[in-house]
C-alpha atoms as a PDB file:
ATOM      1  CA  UNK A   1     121.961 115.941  92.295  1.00  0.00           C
ATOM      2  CA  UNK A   2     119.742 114.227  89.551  1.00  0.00           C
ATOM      3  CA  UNK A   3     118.020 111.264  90.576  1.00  0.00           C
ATOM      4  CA  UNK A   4     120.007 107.643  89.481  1.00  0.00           C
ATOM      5  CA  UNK A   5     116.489 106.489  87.970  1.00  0.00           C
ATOM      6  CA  UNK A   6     115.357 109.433  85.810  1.00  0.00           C
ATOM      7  CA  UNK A   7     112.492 107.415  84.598  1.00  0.00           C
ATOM      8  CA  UNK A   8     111.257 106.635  88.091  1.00  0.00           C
ATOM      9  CA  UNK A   9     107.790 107.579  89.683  1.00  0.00           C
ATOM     10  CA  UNK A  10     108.154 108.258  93.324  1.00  0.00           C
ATOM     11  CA  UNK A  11     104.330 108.416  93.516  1.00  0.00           C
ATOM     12  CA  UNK A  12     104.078 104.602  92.498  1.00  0.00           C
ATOM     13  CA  UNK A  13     106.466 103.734  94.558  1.00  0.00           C
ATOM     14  CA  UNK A  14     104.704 104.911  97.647  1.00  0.00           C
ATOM     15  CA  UNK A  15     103.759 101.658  99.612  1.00  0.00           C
ATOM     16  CA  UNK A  16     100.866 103.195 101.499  1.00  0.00           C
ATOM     17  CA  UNK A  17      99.188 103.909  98.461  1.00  0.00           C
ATOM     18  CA  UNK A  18     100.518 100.591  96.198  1.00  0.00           C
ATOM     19  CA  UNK A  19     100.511  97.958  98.671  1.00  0.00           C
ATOM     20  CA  UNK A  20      97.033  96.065  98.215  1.00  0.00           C
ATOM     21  CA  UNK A  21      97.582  96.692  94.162  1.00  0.00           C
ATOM     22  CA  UNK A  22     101.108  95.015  94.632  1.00  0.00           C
ATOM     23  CA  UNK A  23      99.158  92.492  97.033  1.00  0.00           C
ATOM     24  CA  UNK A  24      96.799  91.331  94.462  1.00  0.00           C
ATOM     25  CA  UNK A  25      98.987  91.323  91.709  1.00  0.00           C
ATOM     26  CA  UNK A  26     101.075  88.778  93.259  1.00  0.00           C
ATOM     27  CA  UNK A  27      98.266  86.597  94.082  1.00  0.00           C
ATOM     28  CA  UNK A  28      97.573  86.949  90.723  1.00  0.00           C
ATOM     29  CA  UNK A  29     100.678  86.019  89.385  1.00  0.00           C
ATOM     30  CA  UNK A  30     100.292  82.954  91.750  1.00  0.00           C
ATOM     31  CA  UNK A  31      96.786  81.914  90.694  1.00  0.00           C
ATOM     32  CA  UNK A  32      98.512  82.135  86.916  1.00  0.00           C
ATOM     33  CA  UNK A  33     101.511  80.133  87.451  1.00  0.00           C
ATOM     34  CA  UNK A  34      99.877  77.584  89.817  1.00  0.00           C
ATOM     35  CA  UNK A  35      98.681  75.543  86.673  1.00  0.00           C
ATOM     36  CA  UNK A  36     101.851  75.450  85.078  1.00  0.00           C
ATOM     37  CA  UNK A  37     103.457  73.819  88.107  1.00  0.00           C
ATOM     38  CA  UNK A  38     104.623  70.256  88.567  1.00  0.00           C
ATOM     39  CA  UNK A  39     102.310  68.248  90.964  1.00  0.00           C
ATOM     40  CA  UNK A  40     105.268  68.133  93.631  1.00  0.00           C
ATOM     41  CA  UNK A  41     105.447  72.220  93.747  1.00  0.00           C
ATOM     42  CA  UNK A  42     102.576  74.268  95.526  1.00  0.00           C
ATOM     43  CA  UNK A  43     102.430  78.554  95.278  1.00  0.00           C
ATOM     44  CA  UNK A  44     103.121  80.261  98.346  1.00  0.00           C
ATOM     45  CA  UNK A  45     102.505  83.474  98.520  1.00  0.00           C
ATOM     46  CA  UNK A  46     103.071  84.605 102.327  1.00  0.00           C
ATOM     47  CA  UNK A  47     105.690  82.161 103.265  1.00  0.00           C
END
């Protein structure tokens, strides 16, 4: 059977070798948004 996501990398998907890069790229994405945010609203990322 073909895979359902032909365009899909199963190596990137591997978490023990992609977690701290998707780690730090949501801190990122909090650090960029936190700015942005209405004084009443705080980032959280590990909640």
């Amino acid at each position: 059977m073909p895979s359902p996501f032909p365009e899909m990398n199963p190596y990137l998907e591997q978490p023990e070798l992609w977690s701290e890069v998707h780690s730090r790229a949501i801190v990122a994405a909090a650090i960029a948004i936190e700015p942005e945010l209405n004084p009443n609203y705080r980032v959280a990322v590990e909640k």
